[in-house]
Protein backbone atom coordinates (compact mmCIF):
# COMPACT_ATOMS: atom_id res chain seq x y z
CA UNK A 1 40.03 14.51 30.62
CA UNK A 2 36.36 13.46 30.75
CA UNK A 3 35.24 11.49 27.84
CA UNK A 4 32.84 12.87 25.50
CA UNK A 5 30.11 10.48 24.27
CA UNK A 6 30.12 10.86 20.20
CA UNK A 7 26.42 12.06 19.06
CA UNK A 8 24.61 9.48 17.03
CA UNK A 9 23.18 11.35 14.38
CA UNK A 10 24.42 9.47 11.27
CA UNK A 11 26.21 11.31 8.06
CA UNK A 12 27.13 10.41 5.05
CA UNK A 13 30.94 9.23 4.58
CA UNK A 14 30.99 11.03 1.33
CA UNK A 15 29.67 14.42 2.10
CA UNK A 16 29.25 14.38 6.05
CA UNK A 17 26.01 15.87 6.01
CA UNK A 18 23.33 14.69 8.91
CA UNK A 19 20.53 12.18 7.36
CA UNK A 20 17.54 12.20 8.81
CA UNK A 21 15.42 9.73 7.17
CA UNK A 22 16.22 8.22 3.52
CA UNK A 23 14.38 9.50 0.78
CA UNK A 24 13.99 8.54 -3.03
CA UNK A 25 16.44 10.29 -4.94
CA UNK A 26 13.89 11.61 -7.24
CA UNK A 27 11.84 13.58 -5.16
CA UNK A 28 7.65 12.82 -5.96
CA UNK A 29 5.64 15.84 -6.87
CA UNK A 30 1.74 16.05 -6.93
CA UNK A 31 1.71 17.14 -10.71
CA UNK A 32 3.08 14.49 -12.32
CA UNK A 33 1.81 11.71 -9.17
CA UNK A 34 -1.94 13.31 -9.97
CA UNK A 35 -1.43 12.68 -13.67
CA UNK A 36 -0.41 9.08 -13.28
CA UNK A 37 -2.83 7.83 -11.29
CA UNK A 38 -5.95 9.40 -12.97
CA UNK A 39 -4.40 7.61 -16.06
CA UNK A 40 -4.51 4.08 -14.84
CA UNK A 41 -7.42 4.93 -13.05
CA UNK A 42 -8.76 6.03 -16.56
CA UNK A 43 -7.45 2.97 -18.63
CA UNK A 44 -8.94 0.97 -16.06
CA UNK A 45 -12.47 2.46 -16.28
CA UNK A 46 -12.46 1.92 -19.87
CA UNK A 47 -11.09 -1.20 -20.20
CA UNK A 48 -13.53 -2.26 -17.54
CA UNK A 49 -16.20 -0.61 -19.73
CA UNK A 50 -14.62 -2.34 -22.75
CA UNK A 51 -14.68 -5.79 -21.16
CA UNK A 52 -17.95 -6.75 -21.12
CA UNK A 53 -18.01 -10.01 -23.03
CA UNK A 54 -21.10 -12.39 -23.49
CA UNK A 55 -24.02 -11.79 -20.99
CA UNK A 56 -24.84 -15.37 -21.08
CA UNK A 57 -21.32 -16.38 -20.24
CA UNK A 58 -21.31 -13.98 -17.49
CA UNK A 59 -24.48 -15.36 -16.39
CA UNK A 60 -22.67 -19.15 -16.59
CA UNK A 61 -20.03 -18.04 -14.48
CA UNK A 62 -22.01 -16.75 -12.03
CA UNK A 63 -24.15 -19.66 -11.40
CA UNK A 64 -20.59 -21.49 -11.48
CA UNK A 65 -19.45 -20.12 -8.09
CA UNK A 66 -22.74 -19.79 -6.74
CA UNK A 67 -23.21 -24.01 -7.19
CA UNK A 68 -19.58 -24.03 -5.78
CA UNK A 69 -20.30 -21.91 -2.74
CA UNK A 70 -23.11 -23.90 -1.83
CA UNK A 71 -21.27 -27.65 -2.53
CA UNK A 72 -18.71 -25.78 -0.27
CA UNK A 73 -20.82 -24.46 2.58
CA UNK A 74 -19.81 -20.91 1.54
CA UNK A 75 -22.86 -19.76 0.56
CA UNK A 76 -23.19 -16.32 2.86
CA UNK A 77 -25.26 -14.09 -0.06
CA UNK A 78 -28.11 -15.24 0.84
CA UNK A 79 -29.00 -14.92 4.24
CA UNK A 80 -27.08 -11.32 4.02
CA UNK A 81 -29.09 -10.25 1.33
CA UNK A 82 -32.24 -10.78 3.12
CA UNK A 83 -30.78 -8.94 6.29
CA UNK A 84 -30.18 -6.24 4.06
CA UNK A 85 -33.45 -6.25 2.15
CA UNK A 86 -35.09 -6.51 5.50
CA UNK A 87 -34.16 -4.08 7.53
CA UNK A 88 -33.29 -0.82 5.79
CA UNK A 89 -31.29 0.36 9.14
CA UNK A 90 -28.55 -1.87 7.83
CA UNK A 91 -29.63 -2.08 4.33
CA UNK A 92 -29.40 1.65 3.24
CA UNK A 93 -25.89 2.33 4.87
CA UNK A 94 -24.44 -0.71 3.50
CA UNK A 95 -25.51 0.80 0.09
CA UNK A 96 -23.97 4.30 0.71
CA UNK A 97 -20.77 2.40 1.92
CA UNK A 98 -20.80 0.46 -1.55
CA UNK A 99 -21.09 3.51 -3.70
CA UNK A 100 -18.86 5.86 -1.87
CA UNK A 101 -16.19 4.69 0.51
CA UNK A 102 -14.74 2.47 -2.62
CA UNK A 103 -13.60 6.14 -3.84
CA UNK A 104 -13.06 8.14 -0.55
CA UNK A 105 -10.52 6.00 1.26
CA UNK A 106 -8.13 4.72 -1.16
CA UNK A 107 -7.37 8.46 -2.68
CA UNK A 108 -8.04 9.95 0.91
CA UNK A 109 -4.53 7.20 2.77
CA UNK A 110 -3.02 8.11 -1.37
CA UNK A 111 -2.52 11.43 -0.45
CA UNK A 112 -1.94 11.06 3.64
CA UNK A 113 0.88 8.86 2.70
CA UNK A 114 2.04 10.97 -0.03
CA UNK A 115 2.52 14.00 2.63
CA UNK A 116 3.39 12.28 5.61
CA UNK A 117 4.89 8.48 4.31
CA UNK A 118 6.78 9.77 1.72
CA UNK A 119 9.42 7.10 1.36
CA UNK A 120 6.62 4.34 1.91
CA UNK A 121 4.74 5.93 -0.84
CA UNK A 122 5.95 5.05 -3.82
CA UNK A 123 5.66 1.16 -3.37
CA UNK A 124 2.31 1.48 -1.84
CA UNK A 125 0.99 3.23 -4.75
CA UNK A 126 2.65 0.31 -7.40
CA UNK A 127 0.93 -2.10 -5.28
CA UNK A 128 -2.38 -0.84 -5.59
CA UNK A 129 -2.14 0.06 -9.43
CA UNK A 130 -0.15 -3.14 -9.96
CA UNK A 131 -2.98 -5.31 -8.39
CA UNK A 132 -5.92 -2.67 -10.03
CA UNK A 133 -4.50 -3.67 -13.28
CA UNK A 134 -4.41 -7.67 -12.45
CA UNK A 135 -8.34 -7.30 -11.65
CA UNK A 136 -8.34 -5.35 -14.99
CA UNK A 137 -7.47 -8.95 -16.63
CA UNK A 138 -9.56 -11.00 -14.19
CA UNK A 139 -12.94 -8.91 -15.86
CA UNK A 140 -11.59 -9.41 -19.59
CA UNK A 141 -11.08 -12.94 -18.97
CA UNK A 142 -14.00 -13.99 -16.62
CA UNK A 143 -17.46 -11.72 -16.73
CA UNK A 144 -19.23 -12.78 -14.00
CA UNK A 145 -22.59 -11.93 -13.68
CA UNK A 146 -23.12 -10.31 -9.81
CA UNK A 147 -25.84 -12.03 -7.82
CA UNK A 148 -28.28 -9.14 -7.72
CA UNK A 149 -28.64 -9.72 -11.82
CA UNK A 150 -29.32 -13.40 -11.95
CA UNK A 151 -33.04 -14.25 -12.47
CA UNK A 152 -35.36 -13.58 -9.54
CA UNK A 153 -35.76 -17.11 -9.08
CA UNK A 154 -32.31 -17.51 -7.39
CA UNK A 155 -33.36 -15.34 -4.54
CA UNK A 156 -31.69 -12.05 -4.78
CA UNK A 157 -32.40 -8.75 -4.55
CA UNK A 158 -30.49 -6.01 -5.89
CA UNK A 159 -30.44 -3.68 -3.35
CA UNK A 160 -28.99 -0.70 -4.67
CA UNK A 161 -32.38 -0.36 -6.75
CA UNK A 162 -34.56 -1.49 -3.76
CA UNK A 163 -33.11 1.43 -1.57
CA UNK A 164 -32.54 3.74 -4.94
CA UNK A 165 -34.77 6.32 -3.72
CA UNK A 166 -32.59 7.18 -0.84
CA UNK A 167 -29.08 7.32 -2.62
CA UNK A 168 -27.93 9.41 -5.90
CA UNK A 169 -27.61 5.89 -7.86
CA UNK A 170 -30.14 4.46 -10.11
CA UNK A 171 -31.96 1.01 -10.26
CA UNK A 172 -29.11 -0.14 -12.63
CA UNK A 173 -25.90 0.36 -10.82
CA UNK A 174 -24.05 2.04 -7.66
CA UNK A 175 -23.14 5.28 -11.04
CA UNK A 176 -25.38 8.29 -10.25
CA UNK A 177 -28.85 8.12 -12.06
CA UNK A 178 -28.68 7.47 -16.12
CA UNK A 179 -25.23 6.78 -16.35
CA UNK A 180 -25.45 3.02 -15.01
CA UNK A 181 -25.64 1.70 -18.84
CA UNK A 182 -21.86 2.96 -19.22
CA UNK A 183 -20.72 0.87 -16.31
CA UNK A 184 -19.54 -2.78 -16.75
CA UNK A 185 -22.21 -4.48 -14.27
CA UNK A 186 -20.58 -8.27 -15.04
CA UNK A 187 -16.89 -6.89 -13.80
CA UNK A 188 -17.71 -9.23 -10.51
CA UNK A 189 -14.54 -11.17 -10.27
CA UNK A 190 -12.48 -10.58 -8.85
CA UNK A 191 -13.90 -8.10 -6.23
CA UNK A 192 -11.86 -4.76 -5.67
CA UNK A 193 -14.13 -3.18 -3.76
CA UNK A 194 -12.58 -5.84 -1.31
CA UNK A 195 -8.90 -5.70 -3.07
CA UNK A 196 -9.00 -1.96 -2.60
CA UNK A 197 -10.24 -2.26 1.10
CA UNK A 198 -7.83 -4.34 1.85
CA UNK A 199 -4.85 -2.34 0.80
CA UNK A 200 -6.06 0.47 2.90
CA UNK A 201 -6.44 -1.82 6.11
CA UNK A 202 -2.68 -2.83 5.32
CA UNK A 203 -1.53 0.38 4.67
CA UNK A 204 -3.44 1.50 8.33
CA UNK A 205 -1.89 -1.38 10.27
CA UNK A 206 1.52 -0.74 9.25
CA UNK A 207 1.87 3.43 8.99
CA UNK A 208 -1.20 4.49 10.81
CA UNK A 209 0.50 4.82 14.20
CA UNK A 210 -0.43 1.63 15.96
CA UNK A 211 -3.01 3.14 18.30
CA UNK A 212 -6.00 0.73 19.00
CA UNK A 213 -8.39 2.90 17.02
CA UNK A 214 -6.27 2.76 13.98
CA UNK A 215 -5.83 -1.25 14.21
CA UNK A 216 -9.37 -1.04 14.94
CA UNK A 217 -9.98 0.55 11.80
CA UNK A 218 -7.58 -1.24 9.96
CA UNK A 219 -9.42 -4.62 10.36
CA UNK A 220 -13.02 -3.42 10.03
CA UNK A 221 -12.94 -1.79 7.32
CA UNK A 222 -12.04 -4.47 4.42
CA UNK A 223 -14.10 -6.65 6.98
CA UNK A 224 -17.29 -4.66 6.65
CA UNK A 225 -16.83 -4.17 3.21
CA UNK A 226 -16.40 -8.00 2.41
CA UNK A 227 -19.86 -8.19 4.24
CA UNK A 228 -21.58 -5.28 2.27
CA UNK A 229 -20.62 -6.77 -0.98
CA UNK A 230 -22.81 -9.67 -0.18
CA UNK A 231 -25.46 -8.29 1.50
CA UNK A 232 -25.93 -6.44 -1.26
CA UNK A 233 -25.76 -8.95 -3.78
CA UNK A 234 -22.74 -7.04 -5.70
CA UNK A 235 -20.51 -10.28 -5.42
CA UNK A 236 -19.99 -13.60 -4.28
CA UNK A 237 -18.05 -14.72 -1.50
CA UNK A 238 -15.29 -16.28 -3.95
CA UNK A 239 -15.22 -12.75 -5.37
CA UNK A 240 -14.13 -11.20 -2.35
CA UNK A 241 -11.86 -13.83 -1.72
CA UNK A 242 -10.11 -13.46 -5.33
CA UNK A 243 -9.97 -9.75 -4.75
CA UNK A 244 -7.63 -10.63 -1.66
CA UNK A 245 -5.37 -12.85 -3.40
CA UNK A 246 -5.17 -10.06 -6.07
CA UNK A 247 -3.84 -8.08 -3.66
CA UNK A 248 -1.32 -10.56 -2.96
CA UNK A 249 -0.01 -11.27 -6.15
CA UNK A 250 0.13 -7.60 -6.80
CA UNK A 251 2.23 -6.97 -3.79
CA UNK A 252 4.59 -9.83 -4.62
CA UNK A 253 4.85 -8.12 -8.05
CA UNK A 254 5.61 -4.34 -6.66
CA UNK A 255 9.21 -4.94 -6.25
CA UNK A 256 9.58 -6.24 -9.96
CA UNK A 257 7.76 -3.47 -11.15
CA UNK A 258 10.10 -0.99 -9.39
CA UNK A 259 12.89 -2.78 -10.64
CA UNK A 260 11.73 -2.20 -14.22
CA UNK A 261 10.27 1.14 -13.95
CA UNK A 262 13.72 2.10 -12.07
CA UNK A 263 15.80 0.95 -14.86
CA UNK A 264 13.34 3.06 -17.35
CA UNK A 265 14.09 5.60 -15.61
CA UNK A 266 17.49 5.55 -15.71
CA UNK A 267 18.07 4.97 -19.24
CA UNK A 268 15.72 7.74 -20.12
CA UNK A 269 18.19 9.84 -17.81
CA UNK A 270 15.17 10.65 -15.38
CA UNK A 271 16.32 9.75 -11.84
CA UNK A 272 18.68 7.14 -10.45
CA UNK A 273 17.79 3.88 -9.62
CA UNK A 274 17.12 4.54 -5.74
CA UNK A 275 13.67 4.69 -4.80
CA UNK A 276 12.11 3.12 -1.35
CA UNK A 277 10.98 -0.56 -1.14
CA UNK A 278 7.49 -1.73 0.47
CA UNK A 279 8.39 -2.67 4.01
CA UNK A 280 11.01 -4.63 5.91
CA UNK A 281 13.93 -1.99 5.21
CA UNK A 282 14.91 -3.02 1.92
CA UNK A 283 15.50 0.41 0.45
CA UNK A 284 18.26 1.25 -1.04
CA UNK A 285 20.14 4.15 -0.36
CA UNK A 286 20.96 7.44 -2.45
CA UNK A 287 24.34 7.71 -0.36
CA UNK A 288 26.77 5.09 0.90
CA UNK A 289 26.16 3.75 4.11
CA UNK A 290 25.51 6.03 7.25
CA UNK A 291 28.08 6.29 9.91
CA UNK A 292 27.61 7.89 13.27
CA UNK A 293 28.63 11.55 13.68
CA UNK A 294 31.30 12.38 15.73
CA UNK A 295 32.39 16.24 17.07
CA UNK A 296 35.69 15.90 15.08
CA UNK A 297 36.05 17.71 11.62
CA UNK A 298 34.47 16.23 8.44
CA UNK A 299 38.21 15.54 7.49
CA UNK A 300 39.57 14.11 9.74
CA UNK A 301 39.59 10.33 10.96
CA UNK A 302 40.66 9.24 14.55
CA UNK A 303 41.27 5.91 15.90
CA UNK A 304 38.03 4.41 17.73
CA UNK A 305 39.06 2.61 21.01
CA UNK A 306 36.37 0.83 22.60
CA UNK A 307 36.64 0.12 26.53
CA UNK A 308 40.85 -1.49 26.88
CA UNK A 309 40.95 -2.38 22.70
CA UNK A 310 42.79 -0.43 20.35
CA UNK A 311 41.57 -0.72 16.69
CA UNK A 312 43.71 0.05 13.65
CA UNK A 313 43.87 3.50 12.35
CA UNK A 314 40.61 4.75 10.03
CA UNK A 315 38.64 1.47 11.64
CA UNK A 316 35.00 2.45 12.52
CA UNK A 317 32.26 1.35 15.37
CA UNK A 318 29.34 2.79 16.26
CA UNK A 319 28.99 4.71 19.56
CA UNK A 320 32.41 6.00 19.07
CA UNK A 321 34.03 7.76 22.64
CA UNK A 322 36.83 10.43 21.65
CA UNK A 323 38.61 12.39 23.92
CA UNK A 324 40.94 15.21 23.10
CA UNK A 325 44.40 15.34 25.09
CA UNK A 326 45.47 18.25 26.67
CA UNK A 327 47.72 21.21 25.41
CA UNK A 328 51.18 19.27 25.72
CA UNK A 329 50.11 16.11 27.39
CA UNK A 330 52.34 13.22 26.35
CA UNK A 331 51.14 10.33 23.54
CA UNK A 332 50.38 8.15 27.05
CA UNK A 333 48.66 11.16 28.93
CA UNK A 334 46.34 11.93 25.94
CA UNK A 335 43.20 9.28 27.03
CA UNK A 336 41.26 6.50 25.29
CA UNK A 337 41.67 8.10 21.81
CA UNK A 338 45.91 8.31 21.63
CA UNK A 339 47.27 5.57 19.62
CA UNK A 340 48.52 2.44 22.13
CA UNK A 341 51.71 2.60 23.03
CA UNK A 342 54.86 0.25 21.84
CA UNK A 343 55.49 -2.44 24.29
């Protein structure tokens, strides 16, 4: 008889049923994902609000990295801020990519991975909201007065309000017009305009497809946004670098945060404590480990013989080759799959 290579589409051992791809056990839905986020996005708001502290501390602070920066050679502000204030070619967009891409993108690769990543979605989102909440603590503890508000002597200019009459924002802030008093304009450090940016160019590199023009993208963006940031006197260099390393912390902090919010869940009777892991296939399973299909019955169990080896009865490889013997053939006629015969 010919041999019939087993398909490798794998099943579960307890029900049989193909899997395709593993999925949380408790399936996401946008009405209660929606919710969520516009409530730490909320709390964040108004704790940033909230967080103001002393304006002359925040003005301390400020000078405190600048005088680092420059003992350090890091001092990029200012020769970006006068490119910017320059030349409004570069100027102007750098201001509409300030006030608007910050709260495009992230929701815009929220919801792409939400439809289309769905088992990469869950930790991605912790990350961000884990690491939105860190910066949260970084404002409370540390006001930092930007660059663009420190006295005119220290050669800045702010130029959201120099290019204000092409954008919706005011003189005060990147807000629309009037409502830049109810923003927190000495939330500088850490930067997540940068944090945020950065997420997204992870979250491109890794799910976007690989193509060049998504790498591409990947790269530039938190790139040119650590550049606009400073050209526009919004932050300091050592801003956007403590808005990466916010990031970081907050992604080595996702899988703790799972862990926690997992075993809520459980207790509360919500969902079982399966849900997808960030990256590098560390999700654990709703079923017990996949096994190859065969065209046998659910059932049923052969022996697996591999090439001139016979393996025990109920034994198990992958790529399993199974014939079937013949009507009447004899235990030694019946091919690769017939139990070995006594010696």
């Amino acid at each position: 008889m010919p041999q019939i290579e087993a398909t490798e589409a794998p099943v579960t051992r307890r029900t049989g049923a193909p899997v395709t791809e593993a999925a949380p056990s408790a399936r996401l839905r946008w009405w209660t994902e929606l919710p969520l986020i516009l409530l730490v996005y909320g709390a964040y708001s108004i704790g940033r609000l909230l967080a103001r502290g002393d304006t002359s501390h925040a003005v301390d602070h400020g000078l405190s990295i600048l005088r680092i920066e420059k003992a350090l050679w890091l001092n990029a502000e200012h020769p970006l801020n006068r490119l910017f204030t320059r030349e409004p070619w570069i100027g102007i967009p750098a201001d509409f990519w300030y006030a608007s891409l910050h709260y495009l993108v992230t929701p815009a690769l929220l919801i792409w991975l939400f439809r289309s990543r769905t088992v990469r979605y869950r930790a991605a989102r912790t990350w961000l909201l884990t690491s939105t909440f860190i910066g949260l603590i970084g404002f409370t503890l540390l006001p930092t007065c930007p660059p663009r508000l420190l006295a005119p002597s220290h050669g800045f200019v702010d130029t959201m309000a120099h290019y204000s009459s092409w954008g919706w924002w005011g003189g005060e802030a990147s807000a629309p017009r009037g409502l830049g008093g109810m923003t927190n304009q000495y939330a500088a450090m850490p930067s997540l305009h940068v944090g945020w940016a950065l997420w997204c160019g992870v979250i491109l590199w890794r799910f976007g497809g690989g193509s060049r023009l998504v790498r591409t993208a990947a790269v530039a963006y938190p790139l040119i946004t650590t550049i606009v940031v400073m050209g526009t006197a919004n932050h300091y260099f050592l801003d956007a670098v403590a808005g990466a390393a916010v990031m970081g912390v907050g992604l080595l902090l996702t899988p703790v945060v799972l862990r926690i919010a997992d075993q809520w869940r459980v207790s509360l009777g919500l969902a079982t404590a399966a849900e997808g892991r960030f990256g590098g296939g560390e999700r654990r399973r709703v079923e017990e480990a996949v096994v190859p299909a065969t065209g046998v019955s659910q059932g049923s169990v052969s022996p697996i013989v591999s090439g001139e080896c016979q393996t025990s009865p109920g034994e198990r490889f992958p790529r399993q080759r199974i014939t079937e013997p013949e009507p009447g053939a004899a235990p030694s006629e019946a091919g690769d799959g017939a139990p070995a015969a006594a010696r």
